[in-house]
Protein backbone atom coordinates (compact mmCIF):
# COMPACT_ATOMS: atom_id res chain seq x y z
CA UNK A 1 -174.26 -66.73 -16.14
CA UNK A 2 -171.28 -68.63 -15.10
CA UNK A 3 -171.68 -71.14 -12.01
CA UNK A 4 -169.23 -72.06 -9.39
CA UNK A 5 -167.55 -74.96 -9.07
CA UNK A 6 -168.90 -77.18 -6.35
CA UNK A 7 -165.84 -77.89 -4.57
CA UNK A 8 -164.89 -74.23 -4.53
CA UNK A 9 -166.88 -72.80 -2.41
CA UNK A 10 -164.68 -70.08 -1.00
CA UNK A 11 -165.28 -66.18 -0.85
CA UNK A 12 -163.00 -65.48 -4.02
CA UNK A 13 -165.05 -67.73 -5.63
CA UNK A 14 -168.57 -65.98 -4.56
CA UNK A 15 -166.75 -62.58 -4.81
CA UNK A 16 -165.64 -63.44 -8.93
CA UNK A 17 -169.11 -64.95 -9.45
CA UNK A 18 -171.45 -61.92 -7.84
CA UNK A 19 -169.02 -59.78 -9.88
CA UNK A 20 -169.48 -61.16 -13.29
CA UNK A 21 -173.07 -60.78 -12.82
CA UNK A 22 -175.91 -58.06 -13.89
CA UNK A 23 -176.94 -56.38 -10.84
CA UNK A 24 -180.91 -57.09 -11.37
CA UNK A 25 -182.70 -59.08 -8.81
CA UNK A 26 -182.11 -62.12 -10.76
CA UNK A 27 -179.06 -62.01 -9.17
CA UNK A 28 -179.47 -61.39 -6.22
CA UNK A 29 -181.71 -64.67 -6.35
CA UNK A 30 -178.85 -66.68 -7.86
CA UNK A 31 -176.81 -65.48 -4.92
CA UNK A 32 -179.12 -67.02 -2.70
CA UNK A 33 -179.41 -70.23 -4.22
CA UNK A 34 -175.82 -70.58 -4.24
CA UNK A 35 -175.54 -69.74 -0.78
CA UNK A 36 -177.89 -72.58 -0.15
CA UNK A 37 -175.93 -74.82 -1.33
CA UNK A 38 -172.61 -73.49 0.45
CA UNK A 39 -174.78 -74.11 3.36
CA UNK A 40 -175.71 -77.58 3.22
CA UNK A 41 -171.98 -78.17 1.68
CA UNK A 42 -169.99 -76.61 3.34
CA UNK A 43 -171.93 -76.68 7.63
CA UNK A 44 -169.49 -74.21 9.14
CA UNK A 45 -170.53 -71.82 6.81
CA UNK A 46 -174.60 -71.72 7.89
CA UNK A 47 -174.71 -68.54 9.59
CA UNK A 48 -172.80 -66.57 7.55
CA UNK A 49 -175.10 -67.75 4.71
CA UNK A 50 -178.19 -67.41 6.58
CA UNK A 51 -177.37 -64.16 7.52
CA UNK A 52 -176.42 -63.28 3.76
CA UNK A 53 -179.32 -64.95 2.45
CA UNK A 54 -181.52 -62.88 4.48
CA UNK A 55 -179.91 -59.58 3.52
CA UNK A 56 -180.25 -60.53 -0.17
CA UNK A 57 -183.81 -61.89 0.17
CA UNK A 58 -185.31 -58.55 2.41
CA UNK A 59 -183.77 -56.76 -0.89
CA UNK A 60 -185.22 -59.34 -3.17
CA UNK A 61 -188.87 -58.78 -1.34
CA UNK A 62 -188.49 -55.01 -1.08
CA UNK A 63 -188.22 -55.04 -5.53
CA UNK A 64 -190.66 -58.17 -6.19
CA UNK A 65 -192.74 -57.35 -8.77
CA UNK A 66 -191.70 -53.28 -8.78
CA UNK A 67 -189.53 -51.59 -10.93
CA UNK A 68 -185.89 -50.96 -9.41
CA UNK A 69 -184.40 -48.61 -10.34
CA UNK A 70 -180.72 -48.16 -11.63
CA UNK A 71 -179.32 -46.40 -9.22
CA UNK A 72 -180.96 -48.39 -5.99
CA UNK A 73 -179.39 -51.22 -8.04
CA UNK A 74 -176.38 -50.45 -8.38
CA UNK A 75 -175.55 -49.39 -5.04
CA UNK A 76 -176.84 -52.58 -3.40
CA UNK A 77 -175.07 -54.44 -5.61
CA UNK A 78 -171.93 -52.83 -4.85
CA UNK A 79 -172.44 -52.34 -1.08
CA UNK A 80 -173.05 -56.81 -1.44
CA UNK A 81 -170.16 -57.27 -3.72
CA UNK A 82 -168.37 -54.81 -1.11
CA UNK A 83 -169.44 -57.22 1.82
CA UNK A 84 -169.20 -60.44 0.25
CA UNK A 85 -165.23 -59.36 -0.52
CA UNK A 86 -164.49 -58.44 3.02
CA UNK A 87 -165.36 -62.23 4.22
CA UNK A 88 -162.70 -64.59 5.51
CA UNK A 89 -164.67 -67.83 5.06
CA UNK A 90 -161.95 -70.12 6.60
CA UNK A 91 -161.13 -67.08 9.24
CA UNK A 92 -160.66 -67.18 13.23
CA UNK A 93 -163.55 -67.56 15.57
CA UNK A 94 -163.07 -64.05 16.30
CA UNK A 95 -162.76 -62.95 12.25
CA UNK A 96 -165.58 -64.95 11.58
CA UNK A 97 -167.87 -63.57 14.71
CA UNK A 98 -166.48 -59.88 13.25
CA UNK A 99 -167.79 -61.06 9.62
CA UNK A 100 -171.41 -61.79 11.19
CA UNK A 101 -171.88 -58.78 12.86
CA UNK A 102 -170.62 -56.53 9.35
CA UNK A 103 -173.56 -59.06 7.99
CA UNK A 104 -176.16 -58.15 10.55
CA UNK A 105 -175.88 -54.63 10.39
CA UNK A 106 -175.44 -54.20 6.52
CA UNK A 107 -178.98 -52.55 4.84
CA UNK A 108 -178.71 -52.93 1.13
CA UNK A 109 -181.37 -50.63 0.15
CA UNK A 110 -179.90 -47.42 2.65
């Protein structure tokens, strides 16, 4: 797996990482660790990643120890690759607010 670069912490790079990456829950783990770390690098940034992280980690909880299957897979991981793309990280207060609320009522698993 390829990691980002700490001082580029921008959607592009999240976007090119998530989509170099298998679309097990491994990832979706990774995903959250890195948002951690956006978070606590990067302050304006904590809600969006809070709100990601949570999406990601209610998937994450739904698969824990179960099989997942292909095609659940592979449409969360699109439907997340799909979100994280549509993110203006250094957007308007209104873009950003926007970006929040796509968060809040994305489901990964329907």
């Amino acid at each position: 797996m390829t990691d980002l670069h700490p001082d580029l912490h921008t959607h592009p790079d999240l976007h090119s990482w998530l989509s170099q990456q298998p679309h097990g829950v491994r990832t979706f783990r990774t995903f959250q660790q890195k948002l951690e770390t956006l978070s606590k690098d990067d302050p304006e940034q904590r809600g969006v990643c809070r709100l990601l992280s949570g999406l990601v980690g209610n998937y994450v909880e739904a698969f824990d120890e179960e099989p997942l299957p292909v095609a659940v897979a592979d449409r969360a991981y699109g439907r997340l690759l799909d979100l994280v793309a549509s993110l203006d990280f250094k957007g308007n207060s209104d873009r950003r607010l926007a970006d929040i609320n796509r968060i809040a009522a994305c489901d990964l698993l329907n």
